[in-house]
PDB file of N, CA and C in Angstrom:
ATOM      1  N   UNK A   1      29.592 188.497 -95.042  1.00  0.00           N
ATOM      2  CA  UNK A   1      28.751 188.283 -93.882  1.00  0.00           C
ATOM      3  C   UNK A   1      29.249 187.087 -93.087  1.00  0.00           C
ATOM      4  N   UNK A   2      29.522 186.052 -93.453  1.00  0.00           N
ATOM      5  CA  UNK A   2      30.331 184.840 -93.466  1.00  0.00           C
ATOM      6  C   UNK A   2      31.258 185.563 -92.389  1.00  0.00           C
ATOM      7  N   UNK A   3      32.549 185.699 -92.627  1.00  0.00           N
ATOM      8  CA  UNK A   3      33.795 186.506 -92.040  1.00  0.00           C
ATOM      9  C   UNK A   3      33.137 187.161 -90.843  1.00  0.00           C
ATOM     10  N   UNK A   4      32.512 187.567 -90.377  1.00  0.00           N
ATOM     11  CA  UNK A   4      32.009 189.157 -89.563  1.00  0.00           C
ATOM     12  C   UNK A   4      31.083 187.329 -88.394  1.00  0.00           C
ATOM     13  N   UNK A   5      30.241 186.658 -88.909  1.00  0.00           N
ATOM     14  CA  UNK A   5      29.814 185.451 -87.762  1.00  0.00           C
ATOM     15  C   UNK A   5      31.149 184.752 -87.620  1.00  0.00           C
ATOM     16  N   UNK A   6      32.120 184.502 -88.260  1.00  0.00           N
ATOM     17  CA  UNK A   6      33.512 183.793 -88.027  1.00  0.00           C
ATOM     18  C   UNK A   6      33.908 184.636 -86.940  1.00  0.00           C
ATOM     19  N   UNK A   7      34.466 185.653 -87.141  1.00  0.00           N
ATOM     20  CA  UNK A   7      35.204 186.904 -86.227  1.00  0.00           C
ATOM     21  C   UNK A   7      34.403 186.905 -84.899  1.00  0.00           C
ATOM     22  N   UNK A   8      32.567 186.962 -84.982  1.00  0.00           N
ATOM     23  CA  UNK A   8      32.032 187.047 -83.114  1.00  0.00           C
ATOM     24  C   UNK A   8      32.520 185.707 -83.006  1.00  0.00           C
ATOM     25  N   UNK A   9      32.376 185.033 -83.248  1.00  0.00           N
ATOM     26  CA  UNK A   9      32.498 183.438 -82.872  1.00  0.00           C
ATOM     27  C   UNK A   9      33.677 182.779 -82.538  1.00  0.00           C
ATOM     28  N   UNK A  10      34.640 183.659 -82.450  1.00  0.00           N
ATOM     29  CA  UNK A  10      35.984 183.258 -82.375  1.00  0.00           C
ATOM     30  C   UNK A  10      36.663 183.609 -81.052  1.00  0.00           C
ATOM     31  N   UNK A  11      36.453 182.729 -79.884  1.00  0.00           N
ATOM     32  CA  UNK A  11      36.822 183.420 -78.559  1.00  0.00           C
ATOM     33  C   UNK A  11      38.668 183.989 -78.805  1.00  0.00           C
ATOM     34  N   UNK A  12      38.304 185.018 -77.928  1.00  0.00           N
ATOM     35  CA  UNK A  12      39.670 186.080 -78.082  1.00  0.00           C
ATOM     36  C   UNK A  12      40.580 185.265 -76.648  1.00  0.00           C
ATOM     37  N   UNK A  13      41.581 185.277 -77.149  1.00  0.00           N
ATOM     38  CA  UNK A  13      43.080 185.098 -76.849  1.00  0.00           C
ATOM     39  C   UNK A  13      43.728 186.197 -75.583  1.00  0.00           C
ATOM     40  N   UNK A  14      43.742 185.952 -74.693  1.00  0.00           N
ATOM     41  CA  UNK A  14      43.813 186.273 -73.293  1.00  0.00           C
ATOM     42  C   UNK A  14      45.615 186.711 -73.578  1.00  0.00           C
ATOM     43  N   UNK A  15      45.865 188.300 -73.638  1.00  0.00           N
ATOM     44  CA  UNK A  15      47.377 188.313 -73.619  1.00  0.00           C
ATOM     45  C   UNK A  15      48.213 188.153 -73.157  1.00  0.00           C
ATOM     46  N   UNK A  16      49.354 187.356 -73.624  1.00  0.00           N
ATOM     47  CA  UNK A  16      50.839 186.796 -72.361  1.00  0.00           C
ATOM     48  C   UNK A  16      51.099 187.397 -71.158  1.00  0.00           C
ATOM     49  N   UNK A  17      51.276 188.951 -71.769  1.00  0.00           N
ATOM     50  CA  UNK A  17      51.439 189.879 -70.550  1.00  0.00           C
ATOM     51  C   UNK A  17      50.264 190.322 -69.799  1.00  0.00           C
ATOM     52  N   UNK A  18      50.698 191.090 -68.534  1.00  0.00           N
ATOM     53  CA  UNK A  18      49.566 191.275 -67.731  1.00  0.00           C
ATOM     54  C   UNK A  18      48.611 192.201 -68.436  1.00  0.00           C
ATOM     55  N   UNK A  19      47.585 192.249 -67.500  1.00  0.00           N
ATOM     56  CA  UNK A  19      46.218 192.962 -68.327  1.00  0.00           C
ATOM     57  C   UNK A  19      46.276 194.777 -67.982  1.00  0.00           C
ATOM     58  N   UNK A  20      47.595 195.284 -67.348  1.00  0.00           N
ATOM     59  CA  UNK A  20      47.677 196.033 -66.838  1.00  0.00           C
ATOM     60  C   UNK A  20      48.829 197.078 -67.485  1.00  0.00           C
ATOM     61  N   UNK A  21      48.561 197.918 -68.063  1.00  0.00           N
ATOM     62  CA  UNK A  21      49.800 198.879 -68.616  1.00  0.00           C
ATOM     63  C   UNK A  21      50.946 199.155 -67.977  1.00  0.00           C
ATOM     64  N   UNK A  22      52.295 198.865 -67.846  1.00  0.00           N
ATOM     65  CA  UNK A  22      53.302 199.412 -67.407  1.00  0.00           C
ATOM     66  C   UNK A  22      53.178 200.388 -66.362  1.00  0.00           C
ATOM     67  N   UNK A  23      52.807 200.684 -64.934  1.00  0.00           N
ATOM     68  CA  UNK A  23      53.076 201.765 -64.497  1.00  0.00           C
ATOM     69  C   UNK A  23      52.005 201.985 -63.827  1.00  0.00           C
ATOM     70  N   UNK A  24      50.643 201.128 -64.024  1.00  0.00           N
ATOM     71  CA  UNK A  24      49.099 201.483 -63.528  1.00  0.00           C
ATOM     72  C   UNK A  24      49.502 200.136 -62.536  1.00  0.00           C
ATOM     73  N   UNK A  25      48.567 200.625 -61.384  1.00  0.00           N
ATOM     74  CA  UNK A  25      47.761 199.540 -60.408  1.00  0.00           C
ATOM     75  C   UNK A  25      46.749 199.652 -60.070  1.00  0.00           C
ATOM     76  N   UNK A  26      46.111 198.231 -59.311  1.00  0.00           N
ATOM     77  CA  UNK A  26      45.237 198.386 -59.456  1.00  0.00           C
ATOM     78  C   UNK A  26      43.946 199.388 -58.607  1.00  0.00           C
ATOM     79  N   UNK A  27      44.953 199.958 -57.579  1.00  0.00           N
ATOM     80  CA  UNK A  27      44.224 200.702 -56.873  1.00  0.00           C
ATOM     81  C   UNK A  27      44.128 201.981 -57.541  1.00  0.00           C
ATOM     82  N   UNK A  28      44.564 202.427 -58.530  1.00  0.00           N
ATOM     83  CA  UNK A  28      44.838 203.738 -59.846  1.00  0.00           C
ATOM     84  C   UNK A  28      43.319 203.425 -60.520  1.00  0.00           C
ATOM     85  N   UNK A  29      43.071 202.323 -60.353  1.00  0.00           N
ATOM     86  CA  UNK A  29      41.629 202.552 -61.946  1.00  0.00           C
ATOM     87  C   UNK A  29      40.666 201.929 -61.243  1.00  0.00           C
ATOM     88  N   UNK A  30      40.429 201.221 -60.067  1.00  0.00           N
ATOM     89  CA  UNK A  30      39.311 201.171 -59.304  1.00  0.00           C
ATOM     90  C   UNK A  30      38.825 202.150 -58.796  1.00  0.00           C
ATOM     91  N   UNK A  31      37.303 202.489 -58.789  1.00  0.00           N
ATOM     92  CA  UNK A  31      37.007 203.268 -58.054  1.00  0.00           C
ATOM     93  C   UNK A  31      37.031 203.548 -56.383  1.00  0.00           C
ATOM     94  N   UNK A  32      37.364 202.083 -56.227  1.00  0.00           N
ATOM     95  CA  UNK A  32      37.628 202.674 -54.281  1.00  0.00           C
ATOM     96  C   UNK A  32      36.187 202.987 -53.286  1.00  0.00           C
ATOM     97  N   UNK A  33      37.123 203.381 -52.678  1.00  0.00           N
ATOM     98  CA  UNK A  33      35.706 203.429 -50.958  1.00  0.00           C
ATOM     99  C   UNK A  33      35.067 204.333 -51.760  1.00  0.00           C
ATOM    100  N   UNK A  34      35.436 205.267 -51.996  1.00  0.00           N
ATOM    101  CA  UNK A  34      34.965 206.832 -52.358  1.00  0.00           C
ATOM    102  C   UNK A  34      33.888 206.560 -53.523  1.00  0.00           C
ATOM    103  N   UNK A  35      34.344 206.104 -54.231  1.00  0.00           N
ATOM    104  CA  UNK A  35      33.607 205.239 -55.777  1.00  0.00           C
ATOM    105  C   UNK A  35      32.753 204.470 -55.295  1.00  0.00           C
ATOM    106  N   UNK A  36      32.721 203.735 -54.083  1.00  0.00           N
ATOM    107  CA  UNK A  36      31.162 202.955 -53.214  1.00  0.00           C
ATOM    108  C   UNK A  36      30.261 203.750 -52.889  1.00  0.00           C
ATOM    109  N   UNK A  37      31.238 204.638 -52.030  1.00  0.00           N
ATOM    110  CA  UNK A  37      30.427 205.414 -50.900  1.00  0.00           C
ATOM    111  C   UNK A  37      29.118 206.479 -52.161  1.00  0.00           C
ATOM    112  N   UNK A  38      29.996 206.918 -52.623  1.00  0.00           N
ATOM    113  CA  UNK A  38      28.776 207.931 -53.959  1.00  0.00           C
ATOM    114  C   UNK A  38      28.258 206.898 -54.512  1.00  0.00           C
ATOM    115  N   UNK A  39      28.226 205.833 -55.174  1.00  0.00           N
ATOM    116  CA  UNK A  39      27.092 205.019 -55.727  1.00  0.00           C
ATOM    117  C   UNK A  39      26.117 204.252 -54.705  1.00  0.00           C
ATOM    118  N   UNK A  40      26.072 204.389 -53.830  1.00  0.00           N
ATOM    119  CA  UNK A  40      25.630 203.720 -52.948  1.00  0.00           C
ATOM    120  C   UNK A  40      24.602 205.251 -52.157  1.00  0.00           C
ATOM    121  N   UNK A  41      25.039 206.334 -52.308  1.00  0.00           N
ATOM    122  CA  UNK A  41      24.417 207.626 -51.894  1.00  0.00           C
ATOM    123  C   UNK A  41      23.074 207.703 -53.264  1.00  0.00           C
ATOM    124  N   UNK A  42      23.857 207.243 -54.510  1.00  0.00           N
ATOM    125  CA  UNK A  42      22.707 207.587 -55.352  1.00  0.00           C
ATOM    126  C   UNK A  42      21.581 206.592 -55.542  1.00  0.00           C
ATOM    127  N   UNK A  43      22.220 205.467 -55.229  1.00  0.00           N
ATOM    128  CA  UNK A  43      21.231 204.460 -54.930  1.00  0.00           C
ATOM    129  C   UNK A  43      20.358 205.132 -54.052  1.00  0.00           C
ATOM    130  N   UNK A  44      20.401 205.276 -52.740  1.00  0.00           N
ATOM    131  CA  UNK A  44      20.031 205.705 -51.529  1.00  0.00           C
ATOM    132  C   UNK A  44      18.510 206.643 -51.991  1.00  0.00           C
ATOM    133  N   UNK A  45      19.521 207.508 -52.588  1.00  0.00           N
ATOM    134  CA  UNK A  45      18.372 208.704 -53.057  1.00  0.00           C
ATOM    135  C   UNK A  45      17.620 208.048 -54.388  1.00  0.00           C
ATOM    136  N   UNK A  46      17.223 207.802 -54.968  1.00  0.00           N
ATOM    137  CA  UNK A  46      16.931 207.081 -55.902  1.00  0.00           C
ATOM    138  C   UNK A  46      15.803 206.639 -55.564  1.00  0.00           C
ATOM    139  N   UNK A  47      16.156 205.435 -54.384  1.00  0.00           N
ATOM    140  CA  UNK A  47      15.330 205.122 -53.650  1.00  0.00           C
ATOM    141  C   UNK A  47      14.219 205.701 -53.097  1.00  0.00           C
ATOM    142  N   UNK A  48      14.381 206.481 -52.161  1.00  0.00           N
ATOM    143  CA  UNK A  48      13.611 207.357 -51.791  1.00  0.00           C
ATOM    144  C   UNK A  48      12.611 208.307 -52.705  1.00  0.00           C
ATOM    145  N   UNK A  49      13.537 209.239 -53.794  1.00  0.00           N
ATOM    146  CA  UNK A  49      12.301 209.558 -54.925  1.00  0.00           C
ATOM    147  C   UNK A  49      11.380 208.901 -55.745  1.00  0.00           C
ATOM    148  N   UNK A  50      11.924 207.638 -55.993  1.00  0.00           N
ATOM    149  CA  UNK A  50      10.943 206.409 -56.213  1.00  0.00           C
ATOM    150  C   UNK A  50       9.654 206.879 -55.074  1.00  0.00           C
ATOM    151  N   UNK A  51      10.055 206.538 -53.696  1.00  0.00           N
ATOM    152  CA  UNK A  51       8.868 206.215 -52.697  1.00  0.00           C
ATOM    153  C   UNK A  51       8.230 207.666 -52.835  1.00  0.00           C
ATOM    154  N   UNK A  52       8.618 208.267 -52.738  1.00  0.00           N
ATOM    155  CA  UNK A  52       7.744 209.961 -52.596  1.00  0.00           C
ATOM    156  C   UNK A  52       7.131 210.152 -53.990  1.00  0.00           C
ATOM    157  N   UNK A  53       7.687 209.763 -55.118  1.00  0.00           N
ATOM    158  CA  UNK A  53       6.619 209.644 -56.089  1.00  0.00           C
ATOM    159  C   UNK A  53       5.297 208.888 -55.765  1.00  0.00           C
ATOM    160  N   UNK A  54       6.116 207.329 -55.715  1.00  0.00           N
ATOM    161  CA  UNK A  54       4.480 206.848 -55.752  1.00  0.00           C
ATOM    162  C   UNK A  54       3.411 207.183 -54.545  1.00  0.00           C
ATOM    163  N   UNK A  55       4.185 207.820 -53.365  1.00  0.00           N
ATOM    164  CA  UNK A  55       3.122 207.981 -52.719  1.00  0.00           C
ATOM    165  C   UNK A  55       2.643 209.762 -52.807  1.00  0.00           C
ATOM    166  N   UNK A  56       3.295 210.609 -53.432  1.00  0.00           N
ATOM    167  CA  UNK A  56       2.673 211.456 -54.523  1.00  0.00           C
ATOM    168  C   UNK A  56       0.942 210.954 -54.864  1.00  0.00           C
ATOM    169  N   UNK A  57       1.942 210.246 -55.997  1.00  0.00           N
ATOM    170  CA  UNK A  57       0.272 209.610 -57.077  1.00  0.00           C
ATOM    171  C   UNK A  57      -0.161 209.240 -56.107  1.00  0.00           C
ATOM    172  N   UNK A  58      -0.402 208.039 -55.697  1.00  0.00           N
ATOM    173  CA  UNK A  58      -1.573 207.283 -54.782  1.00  0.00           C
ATOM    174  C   UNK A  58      -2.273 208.614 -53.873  1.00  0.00           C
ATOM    175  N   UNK A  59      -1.562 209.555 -53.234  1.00  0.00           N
ATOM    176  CA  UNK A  59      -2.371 210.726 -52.872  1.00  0.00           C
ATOM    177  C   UNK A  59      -3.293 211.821 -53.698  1.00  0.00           C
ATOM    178  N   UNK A  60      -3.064 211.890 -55.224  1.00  0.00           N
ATOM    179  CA  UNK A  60      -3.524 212.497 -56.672  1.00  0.00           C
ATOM    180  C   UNK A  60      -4.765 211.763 -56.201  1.00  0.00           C
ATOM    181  N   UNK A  61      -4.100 210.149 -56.882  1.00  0.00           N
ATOM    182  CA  UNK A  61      -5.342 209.081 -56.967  1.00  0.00           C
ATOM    183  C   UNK A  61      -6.330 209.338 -56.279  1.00  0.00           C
ATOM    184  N   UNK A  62      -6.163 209.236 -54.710  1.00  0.00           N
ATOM    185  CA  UNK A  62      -7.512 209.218 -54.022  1.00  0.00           C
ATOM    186  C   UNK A  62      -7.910 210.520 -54.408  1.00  0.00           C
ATOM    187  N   UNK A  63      -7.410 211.829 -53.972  1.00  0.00           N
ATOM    188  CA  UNK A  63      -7.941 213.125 -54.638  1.00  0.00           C
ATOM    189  C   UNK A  63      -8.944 213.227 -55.591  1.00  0.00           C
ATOM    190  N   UNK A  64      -8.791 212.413 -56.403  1.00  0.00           N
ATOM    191  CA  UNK A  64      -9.382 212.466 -58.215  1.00  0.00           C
ATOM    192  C   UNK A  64     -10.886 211.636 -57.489  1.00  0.00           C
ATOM    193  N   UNK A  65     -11.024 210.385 -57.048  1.00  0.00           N
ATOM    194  CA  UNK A  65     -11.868 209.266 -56.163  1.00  0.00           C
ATOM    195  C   UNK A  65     -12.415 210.294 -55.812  1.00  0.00           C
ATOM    196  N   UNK A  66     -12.033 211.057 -54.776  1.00  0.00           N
ATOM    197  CA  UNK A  66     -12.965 211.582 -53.635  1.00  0.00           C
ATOM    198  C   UNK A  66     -13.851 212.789 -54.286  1.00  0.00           C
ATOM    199  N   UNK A  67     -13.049 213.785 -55.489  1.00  0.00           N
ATOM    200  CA  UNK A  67     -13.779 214.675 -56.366  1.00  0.00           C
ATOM    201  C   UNK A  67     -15.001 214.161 -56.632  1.00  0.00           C
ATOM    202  N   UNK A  68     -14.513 213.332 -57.587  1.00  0.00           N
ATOM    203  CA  UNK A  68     -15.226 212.338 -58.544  1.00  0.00           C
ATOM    204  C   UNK A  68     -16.696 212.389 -57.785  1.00  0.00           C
ATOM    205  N   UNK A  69     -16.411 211.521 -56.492  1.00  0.00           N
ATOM    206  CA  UNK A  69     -17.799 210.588 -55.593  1.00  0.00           C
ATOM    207  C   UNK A  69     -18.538 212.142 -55.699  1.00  0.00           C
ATOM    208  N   UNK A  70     -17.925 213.174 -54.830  1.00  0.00           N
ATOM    209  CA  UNK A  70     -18.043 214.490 -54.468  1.00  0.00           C
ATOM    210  C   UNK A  70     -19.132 214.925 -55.592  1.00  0.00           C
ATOM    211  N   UNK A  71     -18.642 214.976 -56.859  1.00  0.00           N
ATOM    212  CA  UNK A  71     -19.690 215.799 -57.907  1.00  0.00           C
ATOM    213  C   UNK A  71     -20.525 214.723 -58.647  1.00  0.00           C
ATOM    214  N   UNK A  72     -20.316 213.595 -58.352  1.00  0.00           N
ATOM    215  CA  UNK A  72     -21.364 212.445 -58.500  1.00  0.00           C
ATOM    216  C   UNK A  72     -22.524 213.043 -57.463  1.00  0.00           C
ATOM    217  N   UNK A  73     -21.890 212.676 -55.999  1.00  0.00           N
ATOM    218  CA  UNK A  73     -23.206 213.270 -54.925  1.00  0.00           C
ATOM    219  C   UNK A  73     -23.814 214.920 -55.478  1.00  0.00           C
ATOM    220  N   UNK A  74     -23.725 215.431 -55.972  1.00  0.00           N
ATOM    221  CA  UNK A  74     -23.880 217.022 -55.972  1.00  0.00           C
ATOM    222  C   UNK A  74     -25.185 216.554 -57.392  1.00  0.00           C
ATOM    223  N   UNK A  75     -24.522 216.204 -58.544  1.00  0.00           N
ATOM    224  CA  UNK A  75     -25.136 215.841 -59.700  1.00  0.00           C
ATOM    225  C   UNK A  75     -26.299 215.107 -59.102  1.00  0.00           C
ATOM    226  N   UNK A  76     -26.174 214.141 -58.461  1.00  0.00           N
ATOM    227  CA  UNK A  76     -27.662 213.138 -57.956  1.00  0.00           C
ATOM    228  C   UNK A  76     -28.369 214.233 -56.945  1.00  0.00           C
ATOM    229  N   UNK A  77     -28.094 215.376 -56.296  1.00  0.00           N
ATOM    230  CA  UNK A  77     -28.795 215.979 -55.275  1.00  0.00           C
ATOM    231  C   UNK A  77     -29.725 217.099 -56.239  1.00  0.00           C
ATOM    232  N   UNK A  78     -28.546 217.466 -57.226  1.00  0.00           N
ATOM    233  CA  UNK A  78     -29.408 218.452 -58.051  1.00  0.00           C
ATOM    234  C   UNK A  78     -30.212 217.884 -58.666  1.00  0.00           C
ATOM    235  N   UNK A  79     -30.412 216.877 -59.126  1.00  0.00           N
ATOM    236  CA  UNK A  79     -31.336 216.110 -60.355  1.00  0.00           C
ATOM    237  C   UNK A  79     -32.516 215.679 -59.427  1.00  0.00           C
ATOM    238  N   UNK A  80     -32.362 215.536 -58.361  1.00  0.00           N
ATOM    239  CA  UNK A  80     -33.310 215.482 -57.108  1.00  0.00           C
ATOM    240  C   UNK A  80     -34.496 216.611 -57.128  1.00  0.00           C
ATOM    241  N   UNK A  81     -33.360 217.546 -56.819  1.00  0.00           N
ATOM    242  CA  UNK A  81     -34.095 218.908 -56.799  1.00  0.00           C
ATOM    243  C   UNK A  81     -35.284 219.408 -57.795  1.00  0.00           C
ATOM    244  N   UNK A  82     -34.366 218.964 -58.985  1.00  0.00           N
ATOM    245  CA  UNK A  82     -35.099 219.891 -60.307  1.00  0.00           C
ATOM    246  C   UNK A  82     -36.148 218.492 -60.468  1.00  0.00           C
ATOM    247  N   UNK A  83     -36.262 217.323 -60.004  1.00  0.00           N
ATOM    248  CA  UNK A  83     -37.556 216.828 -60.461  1.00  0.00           C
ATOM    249  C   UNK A  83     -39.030 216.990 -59.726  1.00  0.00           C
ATOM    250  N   UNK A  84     -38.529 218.049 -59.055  1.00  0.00           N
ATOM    251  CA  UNK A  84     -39.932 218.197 -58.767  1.00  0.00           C
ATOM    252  C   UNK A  84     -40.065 217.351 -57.257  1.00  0.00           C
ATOM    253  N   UNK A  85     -41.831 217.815 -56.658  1.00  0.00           N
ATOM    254  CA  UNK A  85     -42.121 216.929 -55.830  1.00  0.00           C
ATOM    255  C   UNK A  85     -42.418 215.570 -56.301  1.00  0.00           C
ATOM    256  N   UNK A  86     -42.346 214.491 -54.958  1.00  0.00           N
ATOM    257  CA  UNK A  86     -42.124 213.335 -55.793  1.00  0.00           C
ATOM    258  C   UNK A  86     -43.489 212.575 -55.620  1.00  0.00           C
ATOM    259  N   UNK A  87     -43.686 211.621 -55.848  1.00  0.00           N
ATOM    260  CA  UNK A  87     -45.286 210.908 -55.712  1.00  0.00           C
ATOM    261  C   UNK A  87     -45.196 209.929 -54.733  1.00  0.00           C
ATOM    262  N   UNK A  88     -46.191 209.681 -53.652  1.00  0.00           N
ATOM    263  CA  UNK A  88     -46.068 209.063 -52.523  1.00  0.00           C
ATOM    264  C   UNK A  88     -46.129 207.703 -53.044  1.00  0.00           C
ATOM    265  N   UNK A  89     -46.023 206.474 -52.349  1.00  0.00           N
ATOM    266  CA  UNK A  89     -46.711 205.628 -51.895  1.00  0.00           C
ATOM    267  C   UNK A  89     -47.960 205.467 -52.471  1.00  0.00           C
ATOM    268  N   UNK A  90     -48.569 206.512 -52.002  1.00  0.00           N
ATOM    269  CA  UNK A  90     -50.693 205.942 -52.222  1.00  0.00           C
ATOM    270  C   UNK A  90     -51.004 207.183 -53.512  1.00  0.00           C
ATOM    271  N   UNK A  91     -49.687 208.076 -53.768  1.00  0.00           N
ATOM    272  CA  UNK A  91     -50.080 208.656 -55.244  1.00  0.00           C
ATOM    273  C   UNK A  91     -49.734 210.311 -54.751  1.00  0.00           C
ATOM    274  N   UNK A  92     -50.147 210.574 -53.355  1.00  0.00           N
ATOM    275  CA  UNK A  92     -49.721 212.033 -53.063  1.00  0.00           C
ATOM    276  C   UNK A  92     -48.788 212.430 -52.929  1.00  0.00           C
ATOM    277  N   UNK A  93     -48.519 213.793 -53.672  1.00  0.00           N
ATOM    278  CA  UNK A  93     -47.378 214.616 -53.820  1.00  0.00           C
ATOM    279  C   UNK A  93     -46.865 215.123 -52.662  1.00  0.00           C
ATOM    280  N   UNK A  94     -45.386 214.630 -52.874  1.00  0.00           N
ATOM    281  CA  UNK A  94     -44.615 214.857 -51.559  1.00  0.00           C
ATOM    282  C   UNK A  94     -43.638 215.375 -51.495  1.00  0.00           C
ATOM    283  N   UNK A  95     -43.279 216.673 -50.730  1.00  0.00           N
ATOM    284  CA  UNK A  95     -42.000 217.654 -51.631  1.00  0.00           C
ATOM    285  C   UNK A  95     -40.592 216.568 -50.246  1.00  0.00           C
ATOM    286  N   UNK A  96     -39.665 216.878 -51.294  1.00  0.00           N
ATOM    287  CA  UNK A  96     -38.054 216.359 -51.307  1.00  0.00           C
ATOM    288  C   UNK A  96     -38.033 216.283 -49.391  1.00  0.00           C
ATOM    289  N   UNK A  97     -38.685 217.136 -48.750  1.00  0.00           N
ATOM    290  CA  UNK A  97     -37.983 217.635 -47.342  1.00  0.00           C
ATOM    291  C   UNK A  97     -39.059 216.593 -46.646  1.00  0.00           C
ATOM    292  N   UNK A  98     -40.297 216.049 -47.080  1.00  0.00           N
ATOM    293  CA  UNK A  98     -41.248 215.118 -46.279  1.00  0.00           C
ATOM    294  C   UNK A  98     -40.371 213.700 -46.818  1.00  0.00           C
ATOM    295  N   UNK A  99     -40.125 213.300 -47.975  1.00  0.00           N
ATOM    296  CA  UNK A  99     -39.340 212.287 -48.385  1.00  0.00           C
ATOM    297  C   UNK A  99     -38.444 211.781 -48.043  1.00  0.00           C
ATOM    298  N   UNK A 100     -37.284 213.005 -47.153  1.00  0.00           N
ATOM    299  CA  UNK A 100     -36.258 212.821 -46.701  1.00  0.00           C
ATOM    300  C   UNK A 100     -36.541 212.475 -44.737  1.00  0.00           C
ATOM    301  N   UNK A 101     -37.863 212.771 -44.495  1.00  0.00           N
ATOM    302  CA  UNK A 101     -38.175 212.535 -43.276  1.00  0.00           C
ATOM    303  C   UNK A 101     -38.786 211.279 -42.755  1.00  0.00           C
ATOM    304  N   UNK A 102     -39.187 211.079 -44.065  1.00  0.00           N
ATOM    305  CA  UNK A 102     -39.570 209.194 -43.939  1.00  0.00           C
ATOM    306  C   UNK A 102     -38.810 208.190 -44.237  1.00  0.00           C
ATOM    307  N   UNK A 103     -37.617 209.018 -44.810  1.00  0.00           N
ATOM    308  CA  UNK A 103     -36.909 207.909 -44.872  1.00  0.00           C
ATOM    309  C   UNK A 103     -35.848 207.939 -43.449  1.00  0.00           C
ATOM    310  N   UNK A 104     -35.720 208.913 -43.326  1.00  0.00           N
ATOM    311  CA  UNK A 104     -34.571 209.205 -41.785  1.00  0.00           C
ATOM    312  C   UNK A 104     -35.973 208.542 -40.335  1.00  0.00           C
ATOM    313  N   UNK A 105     -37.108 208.560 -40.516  1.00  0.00           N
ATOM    314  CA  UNK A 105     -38.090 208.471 -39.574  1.00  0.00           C
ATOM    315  C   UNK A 105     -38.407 209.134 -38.741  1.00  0.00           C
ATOM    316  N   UNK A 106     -38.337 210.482 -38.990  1.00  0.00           N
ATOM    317  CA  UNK A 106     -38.451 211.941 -38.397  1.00  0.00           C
ATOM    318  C   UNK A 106     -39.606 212.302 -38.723  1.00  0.00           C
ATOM    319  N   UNK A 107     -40.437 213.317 -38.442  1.00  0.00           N
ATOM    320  CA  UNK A 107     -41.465 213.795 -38.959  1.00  0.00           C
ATOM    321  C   UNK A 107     -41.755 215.205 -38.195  1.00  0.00           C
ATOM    322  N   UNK A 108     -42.345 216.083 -38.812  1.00  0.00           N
ATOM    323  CA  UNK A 108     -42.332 217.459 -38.880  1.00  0.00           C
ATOM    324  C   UNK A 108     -43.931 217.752 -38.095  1.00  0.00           C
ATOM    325  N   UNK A 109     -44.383 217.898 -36.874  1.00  0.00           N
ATOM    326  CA  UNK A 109     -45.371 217.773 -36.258  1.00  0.00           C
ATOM    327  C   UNK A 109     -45.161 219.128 -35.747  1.00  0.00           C
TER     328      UNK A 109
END
């Protein structure tokens, strides 16, 4: 185990000769304009499916919100309904449609 932390720890020795095989240059193993131009396209797009996702979700999101409120209101209208007429003020029974007229300040004459 010893040997193997000696060996990482041992900065490597930069060779006499060039870093380059007999016969290669360096315009042979760079990728070049061409090698920009496509990484820079996938960036590009990348980008963009990023943004159309999240604004995907955030459009789900509100969707799900607006259901939600939607069968919240429906659930509170029915539970309305099924309780019956409701009891006034001074004790008299008052069906849902006089209730809803005193409170809007309408009245049915």
């Amino acid at each position: 185990m010893q040997n193997l932390f000696v060996a990482l720890a041992q900065t490597p020795q930069p060779s006499p000769e060039g870093t380059l095989r007999p016969g290669l240059s360096e315009d042979m193993i760079t990728p070049g304009t061409w090698g920009f131009i496509a990484t820079a396209f996938v960036v590009v797009l990348t980008i963009f499916l990023i943004v159309d996702m999240v604004r995907r979700l955030r459009r789900l999101r509100y969707k799900a919100q607006v259901e939600e409120a939607s069968a919240a209101t429906a659930a509170r209208g029915e539970a309305d309904m099924q309780a019956g007429p409701e009891k006034a003020a001074d004790g008299n029974a008052v069906d849902a449609t006089d209730a809803r007229d005193r409170e809007t300040g309408s009245s049915r004459s």
